[in-house]
Protein backbone atom coordinates (compact mmCIF):
# COMPACT_ATOMS: atom_id res chain seq x y z
CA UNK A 1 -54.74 21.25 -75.67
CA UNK A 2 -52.09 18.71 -76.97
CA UNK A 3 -52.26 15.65 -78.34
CA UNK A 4 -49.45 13.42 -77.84
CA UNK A 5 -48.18 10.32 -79.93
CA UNK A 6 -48.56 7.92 -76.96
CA UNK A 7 -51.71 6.78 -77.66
CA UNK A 8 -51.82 4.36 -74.61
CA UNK A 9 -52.11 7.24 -71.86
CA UNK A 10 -53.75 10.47 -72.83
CA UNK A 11 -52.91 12.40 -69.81
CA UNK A 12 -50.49 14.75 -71.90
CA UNK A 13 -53.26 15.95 -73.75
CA UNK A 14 -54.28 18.60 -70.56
CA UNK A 15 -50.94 17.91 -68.90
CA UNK A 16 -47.12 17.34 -69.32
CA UNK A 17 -44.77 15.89 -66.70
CA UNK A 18 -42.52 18.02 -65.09
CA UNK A 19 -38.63 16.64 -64.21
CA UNK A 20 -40.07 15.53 -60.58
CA UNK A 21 -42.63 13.93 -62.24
CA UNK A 22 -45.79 15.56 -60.91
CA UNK A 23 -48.41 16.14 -63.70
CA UNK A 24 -48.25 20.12 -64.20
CA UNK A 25 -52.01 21.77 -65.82
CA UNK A 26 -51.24 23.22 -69.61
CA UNK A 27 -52.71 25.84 -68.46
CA UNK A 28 -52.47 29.96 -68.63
CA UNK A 29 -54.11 31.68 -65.42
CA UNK A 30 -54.75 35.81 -66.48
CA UNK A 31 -56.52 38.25 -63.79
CA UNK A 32 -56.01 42.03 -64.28
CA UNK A 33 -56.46 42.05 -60.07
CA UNK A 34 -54.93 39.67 -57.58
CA UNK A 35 -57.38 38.26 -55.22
CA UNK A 36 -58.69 35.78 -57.03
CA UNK A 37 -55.42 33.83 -58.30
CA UNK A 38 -53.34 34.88 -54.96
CA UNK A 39 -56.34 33.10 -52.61
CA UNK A 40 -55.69 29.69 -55.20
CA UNK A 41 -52.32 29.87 -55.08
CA UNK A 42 -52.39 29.80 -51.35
CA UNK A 43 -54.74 26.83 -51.10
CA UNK A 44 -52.96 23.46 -50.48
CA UNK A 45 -54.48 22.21 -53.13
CA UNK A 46 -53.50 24.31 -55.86
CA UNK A 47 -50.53 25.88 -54.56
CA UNK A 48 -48.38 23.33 -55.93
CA UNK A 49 -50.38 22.22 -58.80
CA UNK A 50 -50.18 24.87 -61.61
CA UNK A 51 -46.34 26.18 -62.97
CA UNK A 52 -45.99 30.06 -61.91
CA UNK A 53 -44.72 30.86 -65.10
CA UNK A 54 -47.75 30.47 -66.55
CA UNK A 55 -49.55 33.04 -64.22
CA UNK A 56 -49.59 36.74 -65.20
CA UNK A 57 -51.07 39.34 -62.85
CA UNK A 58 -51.47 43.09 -64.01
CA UNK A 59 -48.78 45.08 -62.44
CA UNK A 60 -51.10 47.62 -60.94
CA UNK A 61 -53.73 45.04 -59.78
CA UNK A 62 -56.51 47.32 -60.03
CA UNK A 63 -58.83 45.40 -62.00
CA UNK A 64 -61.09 46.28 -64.60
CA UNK A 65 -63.62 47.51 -62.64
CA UNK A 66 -66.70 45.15 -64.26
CA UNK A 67 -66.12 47.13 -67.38
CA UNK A 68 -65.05 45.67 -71.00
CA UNK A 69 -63.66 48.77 -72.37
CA UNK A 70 -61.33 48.94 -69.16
CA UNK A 71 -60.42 45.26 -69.86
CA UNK A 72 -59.95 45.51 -73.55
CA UNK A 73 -57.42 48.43 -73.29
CA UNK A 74 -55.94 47.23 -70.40
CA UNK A 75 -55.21 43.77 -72.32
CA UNK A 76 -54.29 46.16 -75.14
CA UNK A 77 -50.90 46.91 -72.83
CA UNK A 78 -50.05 43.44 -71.64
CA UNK A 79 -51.10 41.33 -74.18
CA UNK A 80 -47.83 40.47 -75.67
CA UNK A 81 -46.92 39.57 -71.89
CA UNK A 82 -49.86 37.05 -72.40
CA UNK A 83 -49.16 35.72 -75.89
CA UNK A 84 -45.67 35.28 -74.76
CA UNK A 85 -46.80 32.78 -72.42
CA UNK A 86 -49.52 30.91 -74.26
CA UNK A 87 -47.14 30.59 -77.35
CA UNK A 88 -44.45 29.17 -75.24
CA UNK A 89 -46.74 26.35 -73.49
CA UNK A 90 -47.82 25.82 -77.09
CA UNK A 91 -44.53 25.02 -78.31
CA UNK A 92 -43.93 22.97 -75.75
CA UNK A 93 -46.61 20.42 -77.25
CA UNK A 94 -45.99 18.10 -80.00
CA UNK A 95 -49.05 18.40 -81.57
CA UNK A 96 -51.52 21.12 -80.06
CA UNK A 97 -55.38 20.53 -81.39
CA UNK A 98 -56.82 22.99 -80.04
CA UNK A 99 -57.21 25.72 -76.98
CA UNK A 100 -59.83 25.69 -74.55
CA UNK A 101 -60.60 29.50 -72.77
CA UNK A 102 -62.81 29.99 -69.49
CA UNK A 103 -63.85 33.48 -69.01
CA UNK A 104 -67.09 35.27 -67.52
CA UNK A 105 -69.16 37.78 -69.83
CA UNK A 106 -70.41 39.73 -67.15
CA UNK A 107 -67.40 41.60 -65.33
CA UNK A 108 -64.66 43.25 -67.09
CA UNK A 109 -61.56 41.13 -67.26
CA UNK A 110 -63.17 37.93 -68.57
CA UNK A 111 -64.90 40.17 -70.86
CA UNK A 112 -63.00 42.83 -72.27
CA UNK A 113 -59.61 41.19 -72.04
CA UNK A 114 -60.83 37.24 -72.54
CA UNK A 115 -62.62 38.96 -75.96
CA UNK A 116 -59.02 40.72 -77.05
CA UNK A 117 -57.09 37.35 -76.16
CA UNK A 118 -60.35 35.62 -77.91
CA UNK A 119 -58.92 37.64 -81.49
CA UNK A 120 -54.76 37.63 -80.82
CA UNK A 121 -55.87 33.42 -80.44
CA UNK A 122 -57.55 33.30 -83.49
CA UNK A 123 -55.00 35.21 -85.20
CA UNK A 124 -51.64 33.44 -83.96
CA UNK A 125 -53.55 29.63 -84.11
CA UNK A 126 -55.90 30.55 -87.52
CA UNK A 127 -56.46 26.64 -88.22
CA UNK A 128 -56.52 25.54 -84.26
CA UNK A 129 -59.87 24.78 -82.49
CA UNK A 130 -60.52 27.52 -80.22
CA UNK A 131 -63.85 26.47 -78.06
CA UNK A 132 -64.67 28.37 -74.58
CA UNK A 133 -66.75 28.18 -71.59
CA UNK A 134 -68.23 31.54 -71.10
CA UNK A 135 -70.46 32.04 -68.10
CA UNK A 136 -73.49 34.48 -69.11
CA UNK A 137 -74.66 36.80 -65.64
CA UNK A 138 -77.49 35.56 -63.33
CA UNK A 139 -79.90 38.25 -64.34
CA UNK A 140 -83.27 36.82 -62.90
CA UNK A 141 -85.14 38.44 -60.00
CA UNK A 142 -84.09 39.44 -57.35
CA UNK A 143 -80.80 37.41 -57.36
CA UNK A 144 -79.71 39.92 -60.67
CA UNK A 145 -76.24 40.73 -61.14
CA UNK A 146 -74.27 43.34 -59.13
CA UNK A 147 -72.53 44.44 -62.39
CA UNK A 148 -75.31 47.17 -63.63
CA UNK A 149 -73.03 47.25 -67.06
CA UNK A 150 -73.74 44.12 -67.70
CA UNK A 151 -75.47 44.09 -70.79
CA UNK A 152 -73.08 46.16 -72.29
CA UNK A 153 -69.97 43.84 -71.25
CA UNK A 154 -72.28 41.31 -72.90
CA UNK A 155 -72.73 42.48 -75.90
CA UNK A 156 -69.43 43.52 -76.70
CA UNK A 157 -68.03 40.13 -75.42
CA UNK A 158 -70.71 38.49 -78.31
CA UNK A 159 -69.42 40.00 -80.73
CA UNK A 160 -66.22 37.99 -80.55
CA UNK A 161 -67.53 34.88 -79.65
CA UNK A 162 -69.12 35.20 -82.75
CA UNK A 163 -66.35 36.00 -84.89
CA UNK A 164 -63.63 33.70 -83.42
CA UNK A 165 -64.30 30.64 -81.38
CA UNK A 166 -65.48 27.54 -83.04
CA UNK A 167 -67.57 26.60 -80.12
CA UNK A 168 -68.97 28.90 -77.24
CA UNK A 169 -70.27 27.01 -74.47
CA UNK A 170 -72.84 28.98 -72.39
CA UNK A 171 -72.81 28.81 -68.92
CA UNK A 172 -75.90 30.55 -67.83
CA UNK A 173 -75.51 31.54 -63.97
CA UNK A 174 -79.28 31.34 -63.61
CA UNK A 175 -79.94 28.18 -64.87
CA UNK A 176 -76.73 26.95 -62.69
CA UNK A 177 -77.94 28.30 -59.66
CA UNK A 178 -81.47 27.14 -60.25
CA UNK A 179 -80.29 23.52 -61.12
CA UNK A 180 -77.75 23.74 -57.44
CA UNK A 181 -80.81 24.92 -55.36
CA UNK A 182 -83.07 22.31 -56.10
CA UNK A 183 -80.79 19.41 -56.37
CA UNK A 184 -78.55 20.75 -53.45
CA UNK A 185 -81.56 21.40 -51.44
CA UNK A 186 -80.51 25.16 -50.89
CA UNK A 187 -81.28 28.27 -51.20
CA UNK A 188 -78.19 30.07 -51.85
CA UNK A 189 -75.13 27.58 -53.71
CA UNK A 190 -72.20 28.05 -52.91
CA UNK A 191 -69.05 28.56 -55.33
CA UNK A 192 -68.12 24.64 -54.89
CA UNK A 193 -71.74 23.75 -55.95
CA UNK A 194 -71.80 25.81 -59.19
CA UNK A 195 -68.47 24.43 -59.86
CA UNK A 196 -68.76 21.10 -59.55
CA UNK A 197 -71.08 21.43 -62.17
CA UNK A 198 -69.65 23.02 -64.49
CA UNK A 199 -66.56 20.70 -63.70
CA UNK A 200 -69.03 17.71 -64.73
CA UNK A 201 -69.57 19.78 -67.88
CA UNK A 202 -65.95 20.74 -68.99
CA UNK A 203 -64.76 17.09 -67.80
CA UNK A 204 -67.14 15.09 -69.74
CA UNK A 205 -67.43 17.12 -72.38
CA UNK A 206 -63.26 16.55 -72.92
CA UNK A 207 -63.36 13.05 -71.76
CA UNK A 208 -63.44 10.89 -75.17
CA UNK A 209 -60.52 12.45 -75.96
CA UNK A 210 -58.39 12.45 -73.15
CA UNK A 211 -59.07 8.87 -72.74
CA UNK A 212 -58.56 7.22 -76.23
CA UNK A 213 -61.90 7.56 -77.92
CA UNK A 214 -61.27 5.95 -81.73
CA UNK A 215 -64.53 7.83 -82.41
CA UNK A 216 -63.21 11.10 -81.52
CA UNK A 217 -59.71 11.09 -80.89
CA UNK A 218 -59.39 14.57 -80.96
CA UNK A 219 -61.31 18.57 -80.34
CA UNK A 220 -60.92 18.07 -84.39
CA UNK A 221 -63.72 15.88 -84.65
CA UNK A 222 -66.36 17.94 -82.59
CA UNK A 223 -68.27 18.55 -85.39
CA UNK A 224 -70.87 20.45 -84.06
CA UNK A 225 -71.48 23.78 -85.40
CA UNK A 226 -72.62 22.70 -88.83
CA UNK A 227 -73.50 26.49 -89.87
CA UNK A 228 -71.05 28.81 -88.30
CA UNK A 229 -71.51 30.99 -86.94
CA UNK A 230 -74.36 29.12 -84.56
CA UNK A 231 -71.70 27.67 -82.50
CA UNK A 232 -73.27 28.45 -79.47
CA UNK A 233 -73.78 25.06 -77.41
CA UNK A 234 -76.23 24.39 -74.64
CA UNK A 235 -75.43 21.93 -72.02
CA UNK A 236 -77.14 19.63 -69.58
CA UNK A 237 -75.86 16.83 -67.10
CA UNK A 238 -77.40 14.02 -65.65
CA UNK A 239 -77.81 13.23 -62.89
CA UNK A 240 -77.18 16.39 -60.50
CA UNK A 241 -76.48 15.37 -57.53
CA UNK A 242 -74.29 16.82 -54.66
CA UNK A 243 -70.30 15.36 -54.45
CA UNK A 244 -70.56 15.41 -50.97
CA UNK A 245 -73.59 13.04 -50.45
CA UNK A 246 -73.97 9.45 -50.86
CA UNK A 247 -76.25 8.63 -54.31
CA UNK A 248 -78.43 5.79 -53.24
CA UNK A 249 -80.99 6.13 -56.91
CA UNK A 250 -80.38 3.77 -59.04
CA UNK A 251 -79.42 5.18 -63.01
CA UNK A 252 -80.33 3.98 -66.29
CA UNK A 253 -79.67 4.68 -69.87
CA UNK A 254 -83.31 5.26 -70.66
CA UNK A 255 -83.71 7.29 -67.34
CA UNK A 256 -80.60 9.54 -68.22
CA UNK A 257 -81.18 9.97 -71.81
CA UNK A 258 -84.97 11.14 -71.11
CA UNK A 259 -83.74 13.79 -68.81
CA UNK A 260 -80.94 15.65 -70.57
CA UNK A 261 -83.38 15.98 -73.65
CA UNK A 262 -85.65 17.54 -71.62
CA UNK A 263 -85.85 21.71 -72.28
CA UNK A 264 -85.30 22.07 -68.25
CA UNK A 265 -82.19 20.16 -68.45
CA UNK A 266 -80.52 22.77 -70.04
CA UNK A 267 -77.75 25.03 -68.30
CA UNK A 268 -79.79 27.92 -70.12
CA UNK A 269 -82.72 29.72 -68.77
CA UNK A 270 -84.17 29.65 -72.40
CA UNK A 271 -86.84 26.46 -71.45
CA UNK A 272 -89.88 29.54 -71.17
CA UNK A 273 -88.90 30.77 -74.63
CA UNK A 274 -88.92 27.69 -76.54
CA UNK A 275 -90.59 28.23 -79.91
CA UNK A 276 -92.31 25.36 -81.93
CA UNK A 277 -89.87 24.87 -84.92
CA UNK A 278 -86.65 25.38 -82.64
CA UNK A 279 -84.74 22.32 -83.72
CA UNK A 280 -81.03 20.35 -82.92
CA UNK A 281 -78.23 21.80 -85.70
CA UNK A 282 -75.65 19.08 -83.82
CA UNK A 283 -75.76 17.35 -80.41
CA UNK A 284 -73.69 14.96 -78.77
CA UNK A 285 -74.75 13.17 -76.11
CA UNK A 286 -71.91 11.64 -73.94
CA UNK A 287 -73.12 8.56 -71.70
CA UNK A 288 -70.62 7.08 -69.46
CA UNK A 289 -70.74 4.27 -66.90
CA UNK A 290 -71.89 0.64 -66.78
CA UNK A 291 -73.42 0.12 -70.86
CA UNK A 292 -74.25 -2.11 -72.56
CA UNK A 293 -74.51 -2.00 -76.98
CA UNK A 294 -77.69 -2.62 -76.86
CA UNK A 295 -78.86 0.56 -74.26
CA UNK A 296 -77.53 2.90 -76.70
CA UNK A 297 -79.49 1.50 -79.66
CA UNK A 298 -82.71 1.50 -77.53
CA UNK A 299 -82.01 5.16 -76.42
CA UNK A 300 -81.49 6.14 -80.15
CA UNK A 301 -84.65 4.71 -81.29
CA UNK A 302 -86.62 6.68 -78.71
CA UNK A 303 -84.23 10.02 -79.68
CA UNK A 304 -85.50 9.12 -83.43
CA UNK A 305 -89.05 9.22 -82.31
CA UNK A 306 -88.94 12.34 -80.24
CA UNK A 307 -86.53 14.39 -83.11
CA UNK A 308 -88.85 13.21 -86.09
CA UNK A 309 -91.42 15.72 -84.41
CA UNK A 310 -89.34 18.53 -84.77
CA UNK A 311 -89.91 20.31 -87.99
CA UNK A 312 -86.46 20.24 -89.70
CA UNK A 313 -84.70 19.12 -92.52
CA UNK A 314 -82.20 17.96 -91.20
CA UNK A 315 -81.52 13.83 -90.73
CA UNK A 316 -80.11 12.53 -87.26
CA UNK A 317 -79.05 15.78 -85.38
CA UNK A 318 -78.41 14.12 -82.13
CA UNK A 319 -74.97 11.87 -82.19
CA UNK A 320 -75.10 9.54 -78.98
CA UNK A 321 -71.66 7.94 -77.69
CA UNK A 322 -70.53 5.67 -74.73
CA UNK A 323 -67.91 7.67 -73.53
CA UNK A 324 -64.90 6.52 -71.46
CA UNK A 325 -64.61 7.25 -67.35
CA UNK A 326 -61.64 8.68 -65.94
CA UNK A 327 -59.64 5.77 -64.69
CA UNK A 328 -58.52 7.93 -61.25
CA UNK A 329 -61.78 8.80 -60.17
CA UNK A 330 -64.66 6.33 -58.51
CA UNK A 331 -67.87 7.34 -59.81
CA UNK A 332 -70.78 7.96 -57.91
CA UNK A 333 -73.63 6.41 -60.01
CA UNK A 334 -73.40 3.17 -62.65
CA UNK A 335 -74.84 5.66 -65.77
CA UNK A 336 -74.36 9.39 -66.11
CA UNK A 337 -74.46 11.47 -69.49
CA UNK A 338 -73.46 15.10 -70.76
CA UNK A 339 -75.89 16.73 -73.42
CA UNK A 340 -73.62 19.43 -75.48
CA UNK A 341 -76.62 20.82 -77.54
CA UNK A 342 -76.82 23.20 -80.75
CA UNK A 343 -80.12 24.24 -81.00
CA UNK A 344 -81.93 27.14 -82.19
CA UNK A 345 -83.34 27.60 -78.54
CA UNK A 346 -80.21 29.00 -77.24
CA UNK A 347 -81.77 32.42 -79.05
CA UNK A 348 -84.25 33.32 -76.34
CA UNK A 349 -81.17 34.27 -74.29
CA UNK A 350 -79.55 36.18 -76.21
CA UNK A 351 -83.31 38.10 -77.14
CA UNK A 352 -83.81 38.85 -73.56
CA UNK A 353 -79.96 39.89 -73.35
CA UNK A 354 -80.25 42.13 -76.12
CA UNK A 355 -83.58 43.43 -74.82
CA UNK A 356 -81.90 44.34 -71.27
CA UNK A 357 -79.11 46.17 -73.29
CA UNK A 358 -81.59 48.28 -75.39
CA UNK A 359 -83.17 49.37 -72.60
CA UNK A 360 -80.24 50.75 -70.97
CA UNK A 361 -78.53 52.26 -73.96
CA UNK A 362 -82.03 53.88 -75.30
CA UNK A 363 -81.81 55.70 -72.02
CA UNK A 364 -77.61 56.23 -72.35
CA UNK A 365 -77.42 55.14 -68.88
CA UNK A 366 -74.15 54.76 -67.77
CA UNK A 367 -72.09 55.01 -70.86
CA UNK A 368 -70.10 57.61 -69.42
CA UNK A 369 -68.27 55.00 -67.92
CA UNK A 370 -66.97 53.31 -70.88
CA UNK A 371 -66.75 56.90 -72.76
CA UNK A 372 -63.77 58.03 -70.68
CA UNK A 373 -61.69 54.72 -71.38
CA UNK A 374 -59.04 55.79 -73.52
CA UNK A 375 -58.90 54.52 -77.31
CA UNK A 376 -62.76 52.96 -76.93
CA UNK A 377 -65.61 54.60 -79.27
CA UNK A 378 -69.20 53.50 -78.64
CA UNK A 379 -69.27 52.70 -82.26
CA UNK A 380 -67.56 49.20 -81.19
CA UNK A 381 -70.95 49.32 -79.22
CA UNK A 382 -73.01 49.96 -81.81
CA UNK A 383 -70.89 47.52 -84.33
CA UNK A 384 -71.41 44.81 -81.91
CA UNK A 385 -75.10 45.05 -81.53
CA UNK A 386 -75.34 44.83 -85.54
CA UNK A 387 -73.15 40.87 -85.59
CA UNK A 388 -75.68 40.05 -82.56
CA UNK A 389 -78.81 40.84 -84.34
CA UNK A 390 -77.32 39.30 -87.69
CA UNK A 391 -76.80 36.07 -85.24
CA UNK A 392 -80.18 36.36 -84.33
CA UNK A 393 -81.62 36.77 -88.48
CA UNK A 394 -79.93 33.72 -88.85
CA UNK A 395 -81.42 31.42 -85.54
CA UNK A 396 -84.50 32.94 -87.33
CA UNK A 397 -83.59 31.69 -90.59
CA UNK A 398 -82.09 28.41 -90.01
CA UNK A 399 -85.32 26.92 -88.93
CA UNK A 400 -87.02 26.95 -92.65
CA UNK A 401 -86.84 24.66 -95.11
CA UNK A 402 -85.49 26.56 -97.33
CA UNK A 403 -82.61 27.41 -95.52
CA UNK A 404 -80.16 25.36 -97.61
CA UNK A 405 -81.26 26.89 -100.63
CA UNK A 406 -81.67 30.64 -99.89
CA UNK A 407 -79.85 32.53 -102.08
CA UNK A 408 -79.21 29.70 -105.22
């Protein structure tokens, strides 16, 4: 993510202009197997778009095989193919801010090598803004993930998105699909309805900067992991409603701002497992549209009321912002608003995450399969399990009043 000195058009913050003059993505595409990337790059709409230097495939194509340790040592080989091409598109910036990473934690490439690029990032940009989207497995019911290993790719993932991003948005598959079934009226979403959620997400959530916000020009002044390292960030939209439909509802500020604070709104199954002193460390809420002053003062006074009740020390949590609308793109309803929420609720997750991997490694059940990757000890299993309970001691923690204090 750049951030150019033309201050009048912000396009080159996600973008630079290529000698035709077509806008080109600043953007590094990684797969350890083809299918994925090759099926994109043979789309009309893509096939053109991104610059195929910036693509690496693993020569073997063979994949990881939904299993970290494969895609950690794997990386291990072709990482300085990688870093080659990340620090050249950084250098071709004038003033790069930050780097944004989208991975899965579930299979084995977005998890074992996005958490090895996740620590050559943090060591080649120490004082750059590293945030991510990582999308947590779908691992209720019936509708479970395929990948039995799971849990273990999870936990080793957490372990360095606790040690090296500044943000981690979660992307909790459940909650997505739950959210696309009821508002899409179906029973199995497809890939374009998950997405064009979390394209709402990653697009409004990037918006005040990429389109001249004064109150945050820049990824720099996110400030919303207040006590690293609880940088893990909730998110909710409003409202949900399907691209390919006509929106005939009419949208408020009141009526958006009352749904994205509700627990539900979340895209994290965690609303069950909220506890009575969870609490807001930093929140931004992004409203967009047709606004008026005087609707975001209203809306605050109502936040005030309903963030007095929860039992924390801390003053004004919850920053609300008009943010700006992409000039290119009609939108489909006059108000609309993104809630990017720290909160101590986001622990309930990771509890029942950690539970799920207990159970399996209590019973050694299918470590065998990450035993026989070369150079990988289960110790890095057992060392990552400590910095996720320590994350948990502090969610714990956080919550009392004394928090501030402990240890003076």
């Amino acid at each position: 993510m750049s951030h150019e000195h033309d201050v009048n058009d912000n396009k080159d913050v996600l973008f630079y202009q290529a000698d035709d003059d077509h806008y080109v993505p600043r953007a590094v595409l990684v797969d350890l197997e083809p299918r994925v990337i090759g099926g994109m790059m043979q789309s009309p709409n893509f096939s053109n778009l991104f610059n195929t230097d910036n693509i690496f495939l693993s020569d073997h194509g063979g994949g990881a095989g939904n299993n970290w340790a494969s895609g950690y040592c794997q990386g291990r080989e072709v990482q300085e193919k990688i870093v080659d091409i990340i620090v050249r598109e950084a250098e071709n910036t004038e003033n790069l801010e930050g780097i944004l990473l989208t991975h899965s934690v579930s299979g084995g490439t977005g998890s074992g090598t996005g958490s090895l690029l996740l620590e050559r990032l943090r060591e080649i940009f120490p004082k750059k803004v590293i945030q991510t989207y990582s999308v947590f497995a779908n691992t209720e019911g019936n509708s479970s993930t395929d990948v039995v290993v799971h849990p273990y790719n999870w936990v080793l993932s957490m372990q360095r998105l606790i040690e090296n991003p500044d943000h981690v948005v979660v992307l909790d598959n459940a909650a997505l699909h739950r959210l696309a079934a009821g508002k899409f009226k179906t029973d199995t979403p497809t890939f374009d309805h998950i997405n064009s959620l979390v394209g709402r997400i990653m697009s409004t959530s990037t918006s005040m900067y990429r389109f001249n916000s004064s109150i945050l020009p820049s990824i720099r002044y996110l400030d919303i992991a207040p006590f690293p390292p609880m940088h893990f960030i909730q998110s909710g939209i409003s409202p949900v409603v399907d691209p390919s439909e006509n929106f005939t509802r009419k949208t408020s500020v009141a009526d958006v701002t009352r749904f994205l604070l509700k627990p539900t709104s979340m895209m994290v199954s965690t609303a069950a497992g909220v506890r009575p002193n969870d609490c807001m460390l930093s929140s931004y809420m992004f409203l967009q549209g047709q606004i008026e002053p005087h609707n975001i003062l209203a809306a605050e006074q109502n936040v005030d009321f309903a963030i007095r009740r929860t039992p924390f020390y801390m003053t004004k949590p919850l920053k609300m912002m008009h943010a700006p609308l992409s000039p290119y793109v009609k939108p489909q309803y006059k108000v609309s608003g993104l809630l990017l929420n720290n909160s101590t609720s986001v622990a309930p997750l990771f509890d029942s995450l950690l539970a799920k991997y207990d159970k399996l490694r209590s019973k050694r059940a299918f470590v065998d399969k990450f035993e026989k990757i070369d150079n990988f000890s289960l110790d890095m299993m057992d060392e990552a399990v400590h910095s996720v309970q320590d994350l948990l001691d502090e969610y714990r923690a956080v919550v009392q009043k004394d928090y501030l204090t402990r240890g003076l």
